[in-house]
PDB file of N, CA and C in Angstrom:
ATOM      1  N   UNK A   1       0.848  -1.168   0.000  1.00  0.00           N
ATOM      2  CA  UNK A   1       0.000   0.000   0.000  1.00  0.00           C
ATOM      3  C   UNK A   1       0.896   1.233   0.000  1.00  0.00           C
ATOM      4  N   UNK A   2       0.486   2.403  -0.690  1.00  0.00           N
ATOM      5  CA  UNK A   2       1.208   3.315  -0.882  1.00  0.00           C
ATOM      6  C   UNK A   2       1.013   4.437   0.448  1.00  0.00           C
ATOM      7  N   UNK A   3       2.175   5.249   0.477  1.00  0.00           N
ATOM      8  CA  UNK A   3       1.790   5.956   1.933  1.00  0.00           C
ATOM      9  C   UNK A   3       1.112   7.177   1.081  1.00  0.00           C
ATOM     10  N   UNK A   4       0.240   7.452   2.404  1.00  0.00           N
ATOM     11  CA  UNK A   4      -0.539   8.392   2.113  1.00  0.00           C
ATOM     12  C   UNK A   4      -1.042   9.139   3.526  1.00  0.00           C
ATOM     13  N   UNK A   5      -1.328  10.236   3.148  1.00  0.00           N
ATOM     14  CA  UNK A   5      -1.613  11.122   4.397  1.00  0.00           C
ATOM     15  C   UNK A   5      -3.353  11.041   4.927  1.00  0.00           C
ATOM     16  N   UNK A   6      -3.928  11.519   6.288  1.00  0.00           N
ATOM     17  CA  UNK A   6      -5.067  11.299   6.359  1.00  0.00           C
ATOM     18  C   UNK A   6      -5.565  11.901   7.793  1.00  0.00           C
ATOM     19  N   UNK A   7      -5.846  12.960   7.950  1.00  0.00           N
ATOM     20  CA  UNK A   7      -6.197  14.116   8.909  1.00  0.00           C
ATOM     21  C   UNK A   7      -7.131  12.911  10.238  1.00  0.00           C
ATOM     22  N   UNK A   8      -6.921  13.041  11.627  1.00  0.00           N
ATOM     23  CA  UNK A   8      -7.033  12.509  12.764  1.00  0.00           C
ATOM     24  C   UNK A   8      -8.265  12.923  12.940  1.00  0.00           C
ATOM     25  N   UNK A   9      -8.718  14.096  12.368  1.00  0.00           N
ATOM     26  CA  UNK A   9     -10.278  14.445  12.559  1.00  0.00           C
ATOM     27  C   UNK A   9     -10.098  15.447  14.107  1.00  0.00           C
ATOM     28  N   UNK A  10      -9.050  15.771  14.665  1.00  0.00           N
ATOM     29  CA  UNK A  10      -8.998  16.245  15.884  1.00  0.00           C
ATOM     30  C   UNK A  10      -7.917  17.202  16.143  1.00  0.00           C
ATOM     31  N   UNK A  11      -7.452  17.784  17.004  1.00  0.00           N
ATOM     32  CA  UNK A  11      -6.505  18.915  17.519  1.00  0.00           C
ATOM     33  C   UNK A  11      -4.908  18.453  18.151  1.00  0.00           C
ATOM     34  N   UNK A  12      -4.024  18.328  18.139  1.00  0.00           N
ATOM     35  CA  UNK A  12      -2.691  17.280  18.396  1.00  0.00           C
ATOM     36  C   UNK A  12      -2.503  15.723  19.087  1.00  0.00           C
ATOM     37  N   UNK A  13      -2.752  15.216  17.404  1.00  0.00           N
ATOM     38  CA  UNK A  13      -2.935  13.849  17.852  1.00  0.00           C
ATOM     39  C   UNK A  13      -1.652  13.327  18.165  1.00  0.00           C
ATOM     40  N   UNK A  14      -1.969  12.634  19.714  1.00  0.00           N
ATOM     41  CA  UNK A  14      -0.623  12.328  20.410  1.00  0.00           C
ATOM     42  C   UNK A  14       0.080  11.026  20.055  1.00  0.00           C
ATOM     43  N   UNK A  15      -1.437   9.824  20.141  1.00  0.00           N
ATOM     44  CA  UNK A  15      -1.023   8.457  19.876  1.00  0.00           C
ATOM     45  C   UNK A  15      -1.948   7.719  18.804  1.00  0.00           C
ATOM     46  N   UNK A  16      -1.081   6.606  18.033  1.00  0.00           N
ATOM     47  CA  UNK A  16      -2.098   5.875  16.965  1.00  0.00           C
ATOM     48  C   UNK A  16      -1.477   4.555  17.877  1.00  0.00           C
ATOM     49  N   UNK A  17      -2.755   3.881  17.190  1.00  0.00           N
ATOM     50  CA  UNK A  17      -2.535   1.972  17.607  1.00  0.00           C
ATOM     51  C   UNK A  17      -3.210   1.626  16.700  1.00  0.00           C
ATOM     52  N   UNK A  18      -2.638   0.322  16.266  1.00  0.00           N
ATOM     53  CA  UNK A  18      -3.626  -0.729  15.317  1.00  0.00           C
ATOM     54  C   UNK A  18      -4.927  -1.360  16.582  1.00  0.00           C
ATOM     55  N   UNK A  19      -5.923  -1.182  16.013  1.00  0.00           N
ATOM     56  CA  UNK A  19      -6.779  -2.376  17.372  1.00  0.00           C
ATOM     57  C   UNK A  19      -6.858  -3.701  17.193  1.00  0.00           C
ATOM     58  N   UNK A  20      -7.768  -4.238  17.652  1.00  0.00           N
ATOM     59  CA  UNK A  20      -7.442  -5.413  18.054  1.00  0.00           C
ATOM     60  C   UNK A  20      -7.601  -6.416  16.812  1.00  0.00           C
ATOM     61  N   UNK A  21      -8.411  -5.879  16.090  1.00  0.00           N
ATOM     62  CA  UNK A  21      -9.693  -6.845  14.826  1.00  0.00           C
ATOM     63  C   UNK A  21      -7.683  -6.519  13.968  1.00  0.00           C
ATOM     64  N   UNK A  22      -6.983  -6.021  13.745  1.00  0.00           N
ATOM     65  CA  UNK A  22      -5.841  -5.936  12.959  1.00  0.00           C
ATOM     66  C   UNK A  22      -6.373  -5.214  11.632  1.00  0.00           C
ATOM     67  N   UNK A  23      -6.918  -4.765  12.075  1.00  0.00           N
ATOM     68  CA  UNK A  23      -7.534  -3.437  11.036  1.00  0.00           C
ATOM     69  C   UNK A  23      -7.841  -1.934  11.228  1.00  0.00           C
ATOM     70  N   UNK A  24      -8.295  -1.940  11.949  1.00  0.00           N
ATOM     71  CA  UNK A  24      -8.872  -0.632  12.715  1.00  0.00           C
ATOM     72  C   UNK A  24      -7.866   0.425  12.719  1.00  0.00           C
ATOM     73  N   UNK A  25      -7.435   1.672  13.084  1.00  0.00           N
ATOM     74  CA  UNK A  25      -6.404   2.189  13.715  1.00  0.00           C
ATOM     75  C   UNK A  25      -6.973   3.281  14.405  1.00  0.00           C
ATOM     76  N   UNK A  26      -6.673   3.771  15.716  1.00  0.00           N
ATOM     77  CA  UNK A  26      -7.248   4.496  16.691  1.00  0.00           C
ATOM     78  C   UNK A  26      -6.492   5.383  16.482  1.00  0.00           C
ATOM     79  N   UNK A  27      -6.144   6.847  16.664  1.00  0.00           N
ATOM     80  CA  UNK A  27      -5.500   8.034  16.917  1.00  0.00           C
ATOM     81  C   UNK A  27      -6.153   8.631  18.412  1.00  0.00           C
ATOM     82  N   UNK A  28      -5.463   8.954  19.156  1.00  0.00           N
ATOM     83  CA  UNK A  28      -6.029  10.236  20.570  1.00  0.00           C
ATOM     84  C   UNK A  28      -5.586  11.097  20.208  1.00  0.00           C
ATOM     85  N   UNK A  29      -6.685  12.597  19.897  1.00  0.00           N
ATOM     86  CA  UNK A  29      -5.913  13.583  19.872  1.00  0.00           C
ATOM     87  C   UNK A  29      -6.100  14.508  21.285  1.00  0.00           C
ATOM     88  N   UNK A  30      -5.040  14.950  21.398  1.00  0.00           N
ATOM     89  CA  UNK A  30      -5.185  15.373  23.376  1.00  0.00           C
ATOM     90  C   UNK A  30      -5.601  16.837  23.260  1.00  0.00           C
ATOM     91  N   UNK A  31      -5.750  17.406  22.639  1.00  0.00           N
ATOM     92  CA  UNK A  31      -6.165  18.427  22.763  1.00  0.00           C
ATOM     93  C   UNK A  31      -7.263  18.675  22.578  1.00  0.00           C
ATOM     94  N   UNK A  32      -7.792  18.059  21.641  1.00  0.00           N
ATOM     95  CA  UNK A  32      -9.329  17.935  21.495  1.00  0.00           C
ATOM     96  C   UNK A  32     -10.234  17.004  21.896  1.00  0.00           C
ATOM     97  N   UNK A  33      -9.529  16.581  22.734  1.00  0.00           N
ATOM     98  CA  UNK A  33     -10.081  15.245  23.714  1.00  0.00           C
ATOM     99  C   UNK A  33     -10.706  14.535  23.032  1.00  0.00           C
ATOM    100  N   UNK A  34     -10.565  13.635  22.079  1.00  0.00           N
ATOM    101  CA  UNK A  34     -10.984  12.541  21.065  1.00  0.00           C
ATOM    102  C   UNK A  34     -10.736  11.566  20.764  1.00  0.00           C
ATOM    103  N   UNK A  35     -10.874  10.595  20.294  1.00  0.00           N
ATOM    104  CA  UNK A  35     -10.397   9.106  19.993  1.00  0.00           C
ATOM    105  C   UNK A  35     -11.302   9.172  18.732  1.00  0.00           C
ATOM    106  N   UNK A  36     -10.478   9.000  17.264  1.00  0.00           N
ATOM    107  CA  UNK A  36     -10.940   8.656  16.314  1.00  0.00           C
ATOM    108  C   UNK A  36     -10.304   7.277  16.056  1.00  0.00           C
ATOM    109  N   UNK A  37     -11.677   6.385  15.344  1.00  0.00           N
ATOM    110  CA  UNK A  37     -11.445   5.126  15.203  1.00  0.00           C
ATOM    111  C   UNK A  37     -11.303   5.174  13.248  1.00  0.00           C
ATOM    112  N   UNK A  38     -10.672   4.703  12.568  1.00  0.00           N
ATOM    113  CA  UNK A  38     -10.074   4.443  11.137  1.00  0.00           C
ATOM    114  C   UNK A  38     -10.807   3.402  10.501  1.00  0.00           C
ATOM    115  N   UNK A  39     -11.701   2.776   9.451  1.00  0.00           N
ATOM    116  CA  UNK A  39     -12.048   1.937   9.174  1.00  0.00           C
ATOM    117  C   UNK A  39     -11.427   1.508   8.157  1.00  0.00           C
ATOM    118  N   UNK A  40     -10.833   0.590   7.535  1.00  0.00           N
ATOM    119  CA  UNK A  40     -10.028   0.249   6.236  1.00  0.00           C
ATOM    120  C   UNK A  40     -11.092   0.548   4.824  1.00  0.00           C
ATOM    121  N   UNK A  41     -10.231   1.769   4.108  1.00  0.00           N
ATOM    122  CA  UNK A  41     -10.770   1.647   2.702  1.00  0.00           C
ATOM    123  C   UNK A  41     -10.443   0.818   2.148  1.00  0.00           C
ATOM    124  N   UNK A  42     -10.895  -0.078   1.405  1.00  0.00           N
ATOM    125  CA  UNK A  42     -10.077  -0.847   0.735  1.00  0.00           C
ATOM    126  C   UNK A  42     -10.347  -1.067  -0.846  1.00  0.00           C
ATOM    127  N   UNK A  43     -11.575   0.014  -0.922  1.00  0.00           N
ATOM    128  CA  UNK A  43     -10.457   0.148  -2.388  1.00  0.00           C
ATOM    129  C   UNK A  43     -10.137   1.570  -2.942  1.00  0.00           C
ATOM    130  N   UNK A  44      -9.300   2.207  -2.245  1.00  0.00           N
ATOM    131  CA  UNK A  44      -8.374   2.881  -1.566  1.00  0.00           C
ATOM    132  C   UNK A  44      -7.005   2.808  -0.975  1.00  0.00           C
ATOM    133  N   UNK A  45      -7.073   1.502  -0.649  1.00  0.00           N
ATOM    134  CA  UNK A  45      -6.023   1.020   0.399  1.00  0.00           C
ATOM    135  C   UNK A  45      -5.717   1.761   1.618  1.00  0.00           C
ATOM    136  N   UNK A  46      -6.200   2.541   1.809  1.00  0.00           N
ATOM    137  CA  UNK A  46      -5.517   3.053   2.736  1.00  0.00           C
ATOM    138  C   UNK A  46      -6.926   3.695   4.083  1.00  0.00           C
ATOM    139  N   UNK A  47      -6.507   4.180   5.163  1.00  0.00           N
ATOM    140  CA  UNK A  47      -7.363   4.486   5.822  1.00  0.00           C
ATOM    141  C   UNK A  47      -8.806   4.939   5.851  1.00  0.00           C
ATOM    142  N   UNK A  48     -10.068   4.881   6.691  1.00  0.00           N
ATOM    143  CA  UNK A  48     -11.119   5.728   5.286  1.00  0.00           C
ATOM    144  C   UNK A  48     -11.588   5.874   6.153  1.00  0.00           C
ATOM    145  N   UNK A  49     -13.170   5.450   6.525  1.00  0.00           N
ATOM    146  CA  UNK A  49     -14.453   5.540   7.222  1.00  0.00           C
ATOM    147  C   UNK A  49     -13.691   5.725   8.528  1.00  0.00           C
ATOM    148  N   UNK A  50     -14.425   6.994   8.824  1.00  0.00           N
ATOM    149  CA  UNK A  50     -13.641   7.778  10.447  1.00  0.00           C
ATOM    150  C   UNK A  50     -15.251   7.682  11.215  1.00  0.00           C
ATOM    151  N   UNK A  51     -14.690   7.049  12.910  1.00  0.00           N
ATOM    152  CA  UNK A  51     -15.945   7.407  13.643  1.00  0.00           C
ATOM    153  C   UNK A  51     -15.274   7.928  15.001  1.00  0.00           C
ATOM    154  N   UNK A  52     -16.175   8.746  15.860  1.00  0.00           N
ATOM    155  CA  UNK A  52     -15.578   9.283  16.778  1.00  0.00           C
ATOM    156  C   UNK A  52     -15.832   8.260  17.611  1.00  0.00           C
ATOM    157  N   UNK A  53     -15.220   7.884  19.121  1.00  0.00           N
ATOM    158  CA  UNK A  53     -15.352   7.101  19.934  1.00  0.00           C
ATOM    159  C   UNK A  53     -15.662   8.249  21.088  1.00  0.00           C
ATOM    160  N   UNK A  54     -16.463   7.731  22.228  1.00  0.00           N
ATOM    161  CA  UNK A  54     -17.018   8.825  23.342  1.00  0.00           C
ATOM    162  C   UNK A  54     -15.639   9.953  23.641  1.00  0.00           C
ATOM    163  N   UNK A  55     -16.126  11.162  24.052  1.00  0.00           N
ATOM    164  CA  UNK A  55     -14.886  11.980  24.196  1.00  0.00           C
ATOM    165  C   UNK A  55     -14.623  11.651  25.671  1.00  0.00           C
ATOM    166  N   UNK A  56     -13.460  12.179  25.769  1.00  0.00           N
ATOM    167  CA  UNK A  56     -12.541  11.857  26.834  1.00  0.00           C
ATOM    168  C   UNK A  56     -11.526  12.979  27.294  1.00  0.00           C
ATOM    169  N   UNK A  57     -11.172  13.257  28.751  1.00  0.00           N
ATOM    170  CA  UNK A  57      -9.989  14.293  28.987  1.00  0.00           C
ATOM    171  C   UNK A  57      -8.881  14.193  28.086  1.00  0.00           C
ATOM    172  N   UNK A  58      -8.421  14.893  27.694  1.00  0.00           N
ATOM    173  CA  UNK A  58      -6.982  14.773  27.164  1.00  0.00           C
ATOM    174  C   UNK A  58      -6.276  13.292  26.915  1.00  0.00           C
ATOM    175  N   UNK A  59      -6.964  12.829  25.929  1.00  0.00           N
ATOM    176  CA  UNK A  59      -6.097  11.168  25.686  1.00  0.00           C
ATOM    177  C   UNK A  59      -4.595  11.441  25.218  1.00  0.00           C
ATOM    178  N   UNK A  60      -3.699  10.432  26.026  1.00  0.00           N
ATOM    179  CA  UNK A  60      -2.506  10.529  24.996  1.00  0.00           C
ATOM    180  C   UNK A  60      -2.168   8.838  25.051  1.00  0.00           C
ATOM    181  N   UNK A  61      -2.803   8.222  25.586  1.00  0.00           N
ATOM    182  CA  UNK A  61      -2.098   6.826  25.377  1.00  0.00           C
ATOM    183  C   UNK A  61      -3.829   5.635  24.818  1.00  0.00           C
ATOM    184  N   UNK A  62      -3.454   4.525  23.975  1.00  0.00           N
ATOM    185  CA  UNK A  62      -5.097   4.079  24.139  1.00  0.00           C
ATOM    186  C   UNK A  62      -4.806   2.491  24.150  1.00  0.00           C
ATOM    187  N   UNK A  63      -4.759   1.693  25.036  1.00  0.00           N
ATOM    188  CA  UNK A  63      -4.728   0.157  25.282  1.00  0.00           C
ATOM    189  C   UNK A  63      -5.921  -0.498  25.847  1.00  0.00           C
ATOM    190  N   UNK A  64      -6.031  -1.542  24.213  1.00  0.00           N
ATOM    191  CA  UNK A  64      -6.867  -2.697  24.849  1.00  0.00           C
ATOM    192  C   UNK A  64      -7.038  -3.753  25.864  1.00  0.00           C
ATOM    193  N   UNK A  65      -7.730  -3.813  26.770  1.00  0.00           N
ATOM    194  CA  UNK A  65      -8.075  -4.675  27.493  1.00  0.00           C
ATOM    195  C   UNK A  65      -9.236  -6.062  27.221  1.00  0.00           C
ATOM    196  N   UNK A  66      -8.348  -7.197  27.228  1.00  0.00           N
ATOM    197  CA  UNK A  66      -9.157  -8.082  27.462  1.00  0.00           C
ATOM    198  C   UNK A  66      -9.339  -8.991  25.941  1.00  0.00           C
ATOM    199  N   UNK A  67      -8.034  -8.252  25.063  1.00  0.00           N
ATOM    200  CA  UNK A  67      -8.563  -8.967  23.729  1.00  0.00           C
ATOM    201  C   UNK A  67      -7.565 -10.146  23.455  1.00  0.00           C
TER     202      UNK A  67
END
């Protein structure tokens, strides 16, 4: 897949993670207290369908539990 750029949807995003499904990718942006979740374009290849996850204080770190 080719690199490509793709806006966090939020204000200084601190941290990304792949989640758990090995698809997904989460960003926290801490300033705008957010957790955007990434859905795979795929035919695109590359990142696409953005959903917000509940807001939150200032995220800078995001780990799954329990998977």
């Amino acid at each position: 897949m080719p690199a490509s750029w793709t806006g966090t949807g939020g204000i200084h995003p601190r941290f990304i993670v792949l989640g758990p499904d090995g698809e997904s990718i989460f960003a926290a942006n801490e300033k705008s207290g957010t957790i955007q979740r990434f859905g795979p374009d795929r035919s695109a290849g590359s990142p696409g369908i953005r959903e917000e996850v509940p807001r939150t204080d200032s995220p800078v770190c995001i780990v799954f539990v329990g998977f």
